[in-house]
Structures are given as structure tokens and as C-alpha cells.
Protein backbone atom coordinates (compact mmCIF):
# COMPACT_ATOMS: atom_id res chain seq x y z
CA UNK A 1 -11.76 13.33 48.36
CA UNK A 2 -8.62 13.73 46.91
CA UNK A 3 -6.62 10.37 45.03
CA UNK A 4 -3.28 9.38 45.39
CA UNK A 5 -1.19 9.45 42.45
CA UNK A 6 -0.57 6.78 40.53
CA UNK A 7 3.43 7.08 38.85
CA UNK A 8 4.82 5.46 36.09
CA UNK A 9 8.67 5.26 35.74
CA UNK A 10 9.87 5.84 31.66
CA UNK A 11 13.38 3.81 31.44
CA UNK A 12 15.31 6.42 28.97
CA UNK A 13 14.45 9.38 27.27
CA UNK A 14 14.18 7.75 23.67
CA UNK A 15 11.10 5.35 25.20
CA UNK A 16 10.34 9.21 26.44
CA UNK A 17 9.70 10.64 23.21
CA UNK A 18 7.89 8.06 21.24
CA UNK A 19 5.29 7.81 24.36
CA UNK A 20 4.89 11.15 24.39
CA UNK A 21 5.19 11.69 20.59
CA UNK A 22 5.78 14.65 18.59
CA UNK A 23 5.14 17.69 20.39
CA UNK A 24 3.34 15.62 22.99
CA UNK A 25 0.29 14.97 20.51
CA UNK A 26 0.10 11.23 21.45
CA UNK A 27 0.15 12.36 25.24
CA UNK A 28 -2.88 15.24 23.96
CA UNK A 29 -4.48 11.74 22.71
CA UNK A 30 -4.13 9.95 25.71
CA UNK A 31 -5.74 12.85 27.92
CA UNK A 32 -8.84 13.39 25.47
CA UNK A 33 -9.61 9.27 25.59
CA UNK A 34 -9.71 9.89 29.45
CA UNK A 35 -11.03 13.21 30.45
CA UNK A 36 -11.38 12.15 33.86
CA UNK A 37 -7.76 12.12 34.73
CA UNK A 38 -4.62 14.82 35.01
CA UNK A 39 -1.40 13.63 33.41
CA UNK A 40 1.58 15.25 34.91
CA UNK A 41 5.39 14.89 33.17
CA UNK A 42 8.18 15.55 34.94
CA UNK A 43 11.47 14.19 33.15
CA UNK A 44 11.17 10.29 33.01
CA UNK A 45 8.47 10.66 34.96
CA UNK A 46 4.49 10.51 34.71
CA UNK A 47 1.59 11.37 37.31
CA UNK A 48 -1.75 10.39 36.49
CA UNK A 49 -4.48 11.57 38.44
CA UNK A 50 -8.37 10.69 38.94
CA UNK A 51 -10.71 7.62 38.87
CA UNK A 52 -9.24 6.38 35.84
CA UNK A 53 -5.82 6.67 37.11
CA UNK A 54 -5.22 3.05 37.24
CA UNK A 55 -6.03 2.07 33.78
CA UNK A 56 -4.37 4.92 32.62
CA UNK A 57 -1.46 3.90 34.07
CA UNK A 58 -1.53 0.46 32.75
CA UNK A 59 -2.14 2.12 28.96
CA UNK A 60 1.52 4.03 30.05
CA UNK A 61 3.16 0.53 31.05
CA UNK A 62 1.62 -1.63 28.23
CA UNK A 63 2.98 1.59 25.37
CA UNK A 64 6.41 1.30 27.24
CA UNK A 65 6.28 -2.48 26.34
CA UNK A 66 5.19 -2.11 22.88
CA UNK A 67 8.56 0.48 22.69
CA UNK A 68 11.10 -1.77 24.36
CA UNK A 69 10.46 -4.86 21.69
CA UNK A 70 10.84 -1.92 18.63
CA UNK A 71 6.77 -1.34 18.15
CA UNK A 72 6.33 1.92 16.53
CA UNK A 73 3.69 4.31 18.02
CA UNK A 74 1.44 6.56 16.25
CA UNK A 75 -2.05 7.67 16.70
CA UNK A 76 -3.84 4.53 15.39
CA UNK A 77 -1.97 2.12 16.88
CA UNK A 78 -2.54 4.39 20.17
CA UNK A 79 -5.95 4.37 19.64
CA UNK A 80 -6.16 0.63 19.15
CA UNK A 81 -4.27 0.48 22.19
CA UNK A 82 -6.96 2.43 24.62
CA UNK A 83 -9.94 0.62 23.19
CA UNK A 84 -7.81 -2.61 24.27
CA UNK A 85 -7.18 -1.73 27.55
CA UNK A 86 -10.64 -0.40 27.82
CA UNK A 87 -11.95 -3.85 27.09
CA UNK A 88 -9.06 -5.74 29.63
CA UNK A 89 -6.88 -6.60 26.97
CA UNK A 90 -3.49 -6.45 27.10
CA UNK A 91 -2.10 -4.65 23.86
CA UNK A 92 1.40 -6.13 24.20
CA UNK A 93 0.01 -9.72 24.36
CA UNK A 94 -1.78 -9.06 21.26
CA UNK A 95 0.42 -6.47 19.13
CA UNK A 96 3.42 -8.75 19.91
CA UNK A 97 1.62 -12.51 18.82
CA UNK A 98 3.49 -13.35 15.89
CA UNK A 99 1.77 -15.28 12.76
CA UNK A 100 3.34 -15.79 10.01
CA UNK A 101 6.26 -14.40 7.87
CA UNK A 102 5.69 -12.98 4.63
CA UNK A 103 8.29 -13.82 1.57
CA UNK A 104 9.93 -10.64 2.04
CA UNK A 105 10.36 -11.01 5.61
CA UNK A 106 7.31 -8.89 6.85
CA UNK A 107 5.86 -10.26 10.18
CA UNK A 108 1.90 -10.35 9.87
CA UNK A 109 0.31 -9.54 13.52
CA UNK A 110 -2.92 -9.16 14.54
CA UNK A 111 -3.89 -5.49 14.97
CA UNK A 112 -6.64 -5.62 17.26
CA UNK A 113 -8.13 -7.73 20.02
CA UNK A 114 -10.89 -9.06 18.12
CA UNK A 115 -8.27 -10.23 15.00
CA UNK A 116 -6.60 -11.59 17.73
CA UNK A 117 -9.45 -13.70 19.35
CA UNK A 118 -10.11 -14.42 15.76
CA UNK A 119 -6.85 -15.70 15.29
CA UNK A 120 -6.90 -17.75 18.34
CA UNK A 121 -10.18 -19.59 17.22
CA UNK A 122 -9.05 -20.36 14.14
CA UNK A 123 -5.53 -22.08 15.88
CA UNK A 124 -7.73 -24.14 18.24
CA UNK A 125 -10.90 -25.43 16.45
CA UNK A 126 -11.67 -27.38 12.95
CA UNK A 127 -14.07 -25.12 12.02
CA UNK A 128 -14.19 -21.29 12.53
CA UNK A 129 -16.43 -18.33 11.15
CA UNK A 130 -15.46 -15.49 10.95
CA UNK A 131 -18.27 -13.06 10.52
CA UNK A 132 -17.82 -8.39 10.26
CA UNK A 133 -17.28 -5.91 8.40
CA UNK A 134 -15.21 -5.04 5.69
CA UNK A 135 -11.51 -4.33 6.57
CA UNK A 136 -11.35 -6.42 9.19
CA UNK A 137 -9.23 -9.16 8.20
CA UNK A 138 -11.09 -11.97 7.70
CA UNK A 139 -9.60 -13.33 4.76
CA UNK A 140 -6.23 -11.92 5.25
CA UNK A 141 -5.70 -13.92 8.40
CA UNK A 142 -7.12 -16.62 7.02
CA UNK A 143 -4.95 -16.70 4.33
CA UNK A 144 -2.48 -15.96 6.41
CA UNK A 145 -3.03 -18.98 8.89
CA UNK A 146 -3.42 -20.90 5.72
CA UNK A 147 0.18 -20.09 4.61
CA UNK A 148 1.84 -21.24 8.20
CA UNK A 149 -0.09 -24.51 8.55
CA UNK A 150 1.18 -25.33 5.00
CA UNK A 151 4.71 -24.49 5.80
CA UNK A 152 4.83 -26.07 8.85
CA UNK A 153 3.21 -29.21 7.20
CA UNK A 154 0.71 -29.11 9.14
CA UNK A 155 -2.01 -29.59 5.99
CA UNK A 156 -0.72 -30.71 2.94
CA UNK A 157 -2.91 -28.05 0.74
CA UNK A 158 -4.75 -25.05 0.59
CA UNK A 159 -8.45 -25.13 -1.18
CA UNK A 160 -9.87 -21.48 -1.84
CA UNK A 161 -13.77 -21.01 -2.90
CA UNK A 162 -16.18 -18.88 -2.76
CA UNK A 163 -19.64 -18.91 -4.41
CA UNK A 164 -19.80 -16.79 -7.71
CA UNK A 165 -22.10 -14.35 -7.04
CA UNK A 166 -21.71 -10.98 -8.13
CA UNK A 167 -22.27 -7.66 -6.54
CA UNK A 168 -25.41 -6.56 -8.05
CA UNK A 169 -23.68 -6.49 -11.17
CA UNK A 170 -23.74 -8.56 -14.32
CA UNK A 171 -20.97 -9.64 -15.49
CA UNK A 172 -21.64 -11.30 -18.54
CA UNK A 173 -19.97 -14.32 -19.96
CA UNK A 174 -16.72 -14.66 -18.63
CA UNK A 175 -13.87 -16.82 -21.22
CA UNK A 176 -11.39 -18.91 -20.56
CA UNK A 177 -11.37 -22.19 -18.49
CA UNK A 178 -12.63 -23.11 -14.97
CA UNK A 179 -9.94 -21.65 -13.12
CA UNK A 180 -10.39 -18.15 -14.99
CA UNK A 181 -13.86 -17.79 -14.92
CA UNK A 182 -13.88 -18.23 -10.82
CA UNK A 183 -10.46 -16.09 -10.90
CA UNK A 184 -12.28 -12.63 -10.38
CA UNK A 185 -14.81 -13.68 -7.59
CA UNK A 186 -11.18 -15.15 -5.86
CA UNK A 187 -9.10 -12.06 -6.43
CA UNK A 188 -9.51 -10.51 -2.57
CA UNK A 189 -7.56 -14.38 -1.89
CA UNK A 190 -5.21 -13.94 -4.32
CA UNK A 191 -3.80 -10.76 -3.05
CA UNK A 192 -3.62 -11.88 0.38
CA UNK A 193 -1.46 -15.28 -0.79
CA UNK A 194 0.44 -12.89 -3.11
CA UNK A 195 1.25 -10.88 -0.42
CA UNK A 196 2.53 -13.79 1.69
CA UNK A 197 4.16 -15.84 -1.01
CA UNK A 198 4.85 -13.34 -3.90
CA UNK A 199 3.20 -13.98 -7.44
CA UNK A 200 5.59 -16.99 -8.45
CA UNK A 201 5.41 -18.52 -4.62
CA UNK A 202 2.47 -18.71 -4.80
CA UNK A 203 2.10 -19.96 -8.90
CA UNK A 204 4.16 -22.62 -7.96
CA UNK A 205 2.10 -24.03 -4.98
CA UNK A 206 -0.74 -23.73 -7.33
CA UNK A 207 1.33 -25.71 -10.32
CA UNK A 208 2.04 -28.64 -7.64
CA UNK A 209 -1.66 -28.87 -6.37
CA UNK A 210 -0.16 -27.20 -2.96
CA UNK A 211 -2.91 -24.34 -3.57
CA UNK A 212 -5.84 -24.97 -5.51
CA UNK A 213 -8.50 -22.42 -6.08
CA UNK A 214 -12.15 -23.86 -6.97
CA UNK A 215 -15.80 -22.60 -7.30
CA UNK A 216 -18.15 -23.71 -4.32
CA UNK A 217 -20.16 -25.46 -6.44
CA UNK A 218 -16.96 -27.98 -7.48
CA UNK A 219 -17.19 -28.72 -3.82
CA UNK A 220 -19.72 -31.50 -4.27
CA UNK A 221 -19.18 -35.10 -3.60
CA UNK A 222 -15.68 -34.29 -2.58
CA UNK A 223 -14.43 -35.17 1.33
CA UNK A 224 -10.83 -32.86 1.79
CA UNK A 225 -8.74 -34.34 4.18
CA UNK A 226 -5.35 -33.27 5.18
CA UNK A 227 -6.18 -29.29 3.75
CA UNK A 228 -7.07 -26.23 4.92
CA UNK A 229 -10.16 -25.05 3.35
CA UNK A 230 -11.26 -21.52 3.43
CA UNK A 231 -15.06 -20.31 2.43
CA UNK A 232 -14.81 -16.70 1.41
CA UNK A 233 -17.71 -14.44 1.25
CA UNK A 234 -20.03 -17.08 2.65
CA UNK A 235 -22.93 -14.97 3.32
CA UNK A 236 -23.77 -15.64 -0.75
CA UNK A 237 -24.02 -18.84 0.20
CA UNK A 238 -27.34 -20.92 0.46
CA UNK A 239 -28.06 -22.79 3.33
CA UNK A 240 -28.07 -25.46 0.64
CA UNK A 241 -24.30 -24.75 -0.25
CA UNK A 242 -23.51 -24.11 3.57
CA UNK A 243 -24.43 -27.89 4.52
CA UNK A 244 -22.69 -29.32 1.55
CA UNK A 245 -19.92 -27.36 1.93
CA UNK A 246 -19.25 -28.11 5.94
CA UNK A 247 -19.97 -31.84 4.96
CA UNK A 248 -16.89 -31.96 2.75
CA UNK A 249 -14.52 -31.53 5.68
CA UNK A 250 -12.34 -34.62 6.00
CA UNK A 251 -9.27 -35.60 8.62
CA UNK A 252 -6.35 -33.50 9.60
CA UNK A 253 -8.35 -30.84 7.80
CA UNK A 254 -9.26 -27.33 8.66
CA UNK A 255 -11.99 -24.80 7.57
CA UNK A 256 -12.42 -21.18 8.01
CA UNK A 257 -16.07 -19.78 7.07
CA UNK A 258 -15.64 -15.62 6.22
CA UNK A 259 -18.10 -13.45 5.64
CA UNK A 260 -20.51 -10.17 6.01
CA UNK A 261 -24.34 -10.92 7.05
CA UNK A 262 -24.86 -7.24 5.69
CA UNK A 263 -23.51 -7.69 2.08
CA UNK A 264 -25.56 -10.54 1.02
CA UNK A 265 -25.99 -10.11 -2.78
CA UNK A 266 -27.80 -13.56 -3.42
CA UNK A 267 -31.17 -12.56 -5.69
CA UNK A 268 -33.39 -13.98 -3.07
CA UNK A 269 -31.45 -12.93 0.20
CA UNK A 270 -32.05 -16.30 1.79
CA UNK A 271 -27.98 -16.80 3.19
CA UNK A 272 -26.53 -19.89 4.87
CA UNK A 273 -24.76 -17.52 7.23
CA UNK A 274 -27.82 -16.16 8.61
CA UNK A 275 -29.07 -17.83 11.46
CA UNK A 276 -26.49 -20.93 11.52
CA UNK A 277 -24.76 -19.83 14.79
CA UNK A 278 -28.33 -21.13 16.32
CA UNK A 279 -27.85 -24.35 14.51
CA UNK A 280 -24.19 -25.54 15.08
CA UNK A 281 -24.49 -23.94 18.61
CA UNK A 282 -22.79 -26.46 21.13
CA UNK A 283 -21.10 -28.26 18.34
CA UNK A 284 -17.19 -29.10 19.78
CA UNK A 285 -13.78 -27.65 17.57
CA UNK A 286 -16.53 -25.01 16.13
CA UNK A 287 -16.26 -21.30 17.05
CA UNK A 288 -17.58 -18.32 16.10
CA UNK A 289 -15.62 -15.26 16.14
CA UNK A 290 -17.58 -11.86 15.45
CA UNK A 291 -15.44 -8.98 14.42
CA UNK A 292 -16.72 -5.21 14.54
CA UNK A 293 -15.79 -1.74 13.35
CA UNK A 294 -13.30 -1.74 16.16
CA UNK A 295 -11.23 -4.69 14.33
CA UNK A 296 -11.31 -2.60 11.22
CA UNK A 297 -7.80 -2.22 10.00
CA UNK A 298 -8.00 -0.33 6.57
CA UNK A 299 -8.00 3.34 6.38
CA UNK A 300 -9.67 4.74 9.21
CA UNK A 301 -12.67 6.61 7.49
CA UNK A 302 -13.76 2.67 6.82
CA UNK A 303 -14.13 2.33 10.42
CA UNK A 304 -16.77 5.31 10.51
CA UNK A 305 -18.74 4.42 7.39
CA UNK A 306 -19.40 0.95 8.63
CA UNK A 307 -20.43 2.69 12.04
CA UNK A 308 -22.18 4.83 10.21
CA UNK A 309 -23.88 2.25 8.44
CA UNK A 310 -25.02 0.04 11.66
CA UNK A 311 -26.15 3.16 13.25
CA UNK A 312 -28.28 3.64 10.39
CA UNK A 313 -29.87 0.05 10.21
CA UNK A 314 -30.52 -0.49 14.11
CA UNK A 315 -33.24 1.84 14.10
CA UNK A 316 -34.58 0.99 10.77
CA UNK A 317 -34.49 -2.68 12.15
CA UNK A 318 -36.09 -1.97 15.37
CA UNK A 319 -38.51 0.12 13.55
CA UNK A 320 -39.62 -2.76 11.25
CA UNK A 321 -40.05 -5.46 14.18
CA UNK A 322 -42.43 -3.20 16.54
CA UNK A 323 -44.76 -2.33 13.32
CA UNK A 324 -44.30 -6.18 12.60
CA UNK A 325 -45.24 -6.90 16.47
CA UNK A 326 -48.23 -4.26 16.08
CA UNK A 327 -49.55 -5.65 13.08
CA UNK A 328 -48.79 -2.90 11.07
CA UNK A 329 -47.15 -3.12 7.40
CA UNK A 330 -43.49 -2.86 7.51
């Protein structure tokens, strides 16, 4: 039975071209994400047909948005774009949030729903985790969220830890005082505040106590009020460190909890991030916001190795709980 056409009007033929892109590759994009549809142009005009007709079309009208407000469009951000609408999310609504401004003006977004729910969370609850992959963002936004609640006055410091455990390496004795031995485990922070607040920004929040950068195990018999505490890499975490750490949280505070359940480099393996969601379930102003290789936002073969890399452990997992249910030795 055949389907009506569903048509989208282009207003202007520069919003033309950058839909389209060069020699029509982002429209070749479009049509390979949805091989269930014919896409017909005709000047400012565009014909989808087929059962996917109507999301298509909606991809078309949310693009045209992102091009009115000055969004460049290229084949990632296109490709962000169709796994957003292929999830119900609007890409305009999230490409278009606004976060923070950087010291030399740069506007720091959220790139992907998930950043965006992550985002969100962290805005409207005391305490958020943020648990995925590498390249997702976790810290950065963070940081990020750190930076505007500061300058807004919203918190009247920053506190940055992170337990010092290293990544199957030893390090050795590190010199220097507190502050530089935890400096290394803290760099991934630094470059994000850096980044925000340029090298002497940020030195001179740090000089005034507006920043302060400590190891987790400082954290004890400490209650942080008015601050906005961030827990990086918190899968090396005990569930020790976990409780005493979430116990230091004070009023008018805030505390984000980052990390990767599959890069836990403790000796023993026993993490405070594993298993807590069970425990704090229920808990008011706590959320948990899980990001995945979709939310990945670094080069795009990072996407595919950590893919790669679940693909690889679900069956190895599965594999070890059915000889574990059959008795059998893992």
C-alpha cells in the first residue's frame, strides 16, 4: 500500500547546502541510517518516503533548527543527531542547552543525550554519579558545572579528589609536598579547569582556597559545606572510602561521584562503585546517570573500542555465571 509523502520545506538555499552537505554526503548519511525510506530533493524542497518517513522528517526539521541558531553540521554531529531522534530526543533541545563559558569565550554544550541527562541530574540533585566509559565526559562536565556554580556563587569552593591508585603501574616515590604528590592522579581535573579558567584562572582560585585539590584519604573527619565536591575515578574507591566520603557532604553543598566499573585498578578489585546503586536506591536529591559508548565524545574510533570491549565481556560474563549456576569451575 503505497504512503503519502511526508515534505519538509528548507527556508533558503544556504540552510540548503549545509543539510545536504558537500556533494550531498550528509544527505548519503541520512539515507544509509534509514534504508527504509526514499529521499527526494527538489530545490528547497524534500520528499521522504516509507515507514520511517515521519521520523525522518523530524531528523530534517530538528538539522534545520540546529542551522538557523549557527550549529555547524558534519557527519558526527549528524550521526549524534539520528541516534537522538532514534531514542525521542530532540537534538536542538540538547545541542542548543548552554553550560558554561570558557575564559576564552568558548560555550561548553552537551554533545549527546545522555551528557545531557547527565547534566540535568547533576543541576537538580545533591548527589549525582556519573558512571561509563572513557570519553564520555564525566569529569569534563563536572568540572564544568563546577566552574558555573562557583561563578554564579552558588558554592563558595571547589574540592577535587580522587583516590591515588595507579594504573597497574608503580610509580615509585613521588617528591614534593601534599599537593604534588596527588597532582598526577588529578591531572584529567586539571585540564578540564584549565580549559575553563586558563592556567592562572584557575592558580588563582587555587591561591585563595576558591579551588582546592586533595587526596581522598584527606577527606576524613571533614563535613564540606557550601562546596562543590567532585569524586573522580571512584571506582578505585573502597566501599570503605565510598561511605566516608558521601558522609562528608555538608549544607549548600554538592557532590558529583565519576567513574568506570570496568577500569577498577584497586589490588583486590573490591570497588565502592560496584553494587551501591542497590544501596542508595530510593534515596531523595541522589541520581544516577549511566553514560554509554553512544555519549562518547572523543575521537570516534574510542566509541568502537569500548563497543568492542563490552561486546567482548558480555559473553565472557554470561559464560562465567551459567558454569557458576551449573556448578562448574569458572
Amino acid at each position: 500500500m503505497p504512503t503519502t509523502p511526508v515534505k519538509i520545506l528548507v527556508p533558503g538555499n544556504h540552510l540548503m547546502a549545509g543539510l545536504l552537505g558537500h556533494r550531498d554526503e550528509l544527505l548519503r548519511q541520512v539515507e544509509a541510517a534509514f534504508p527504509d525510506v526514499r529521499i527526494h530533493v527538489r530545490g528547497n524542497e524534500i520528499s521522504v518516503e516509507g515507514p520511517s518517513a515521519e521520523r525522518v522528517a523530524l531528523l530534517f526539521q530538528e538539522l534545520i533548527i540546529l542551522l538557523e541558531t549557527g550549529h555547524g553540521l558534519d557527519s558526527v554531529q549528524l550521526a549524534r543527531s539520528i541516534d537522538m531522534v532514534g531514542g525521542d530526543v530532540r537534538p536542538s533541545e540538547v545541542l542548543t542547552s548552554q553550560l558554561v563559558r570558557s575564559a576564552r569565550g568558548k560555550t561548553i554544550r552537551p554533545k549527546t543525550a545522555g551528557q545531557k541527562a547527565y547534566a540535568d541530574a547533576i543541576a537538580g540533585n545533591i548527589v549525582t554519579f556519573g558512571i561509563g566509559p572513557a570519553g564520555t565526559g564525566k569529569s569534563y562536565l563536572a568540572v564544568a558545572l563546577a566552574v558555573q556554580a562557583l561563578q554564579a556563587r552558588q558554592v563558595s569552593r571547589i574540592i577535587l579528589t580522587r583516590p591515588a591508585v595507579e594504573a597497574g603501574e608503580r610509580l615509585g616515590f613521588l617528591p614534593g609536598d601534599m599537593l604534588a604528590k596527588v597532582d598526577p592522579y588529578l591531572r584529567p581535573l586539571y585540564d578540564a579547569l584549565h580549559d575553563l579558567l586558563e592556567a592562572e584562572g584557575a592558580q588563582r582560585l587555587m591561591e585563595k582556597g576558591a579551588i582546592e585539590v586533595a587526596p581522598l584519604a584527606f577527606m576524613r573527619g571533614r563535613t564540606l559545606n557550601n562546596s562543590f565536591i567532585i569524586l573522580d575515578e571512584a571506582q578505585n574507591t573502597t566501599p570503605e572510602q565510598m561511605k566516608m566520603f558521601l558522609t562528608r557532604i555538608g549544607f549548600g553543598s554538592k557532590a558529583v561521584v565519576t567513574g568506570d566499573v570496568t577500569q577498577i585498578d584497586l589490588a583486590g578489585g573490591r570497588s565502592g562503585l560496584v553494587g551501591i546503586e542497590r544501596v542508595l536506591d530510593g534515596i531523595p536529591d541522589l541520581a544516577f546517570c549511566r553514560l554509554t559508548a553512544q555519549d562518547v565524545v572523543r575521537h570516534r574510533i574510542v566509541a568502537d573500542i569500548v563497543a568492542a570491549y563490552e561486546a567482548a565481556e558480555s559473553p565472557a560474563a554470561s559464560s562465567r555465571s551459567g558454569a557458576q549456576a551449573s556448578g562448574e569451575a569458572p
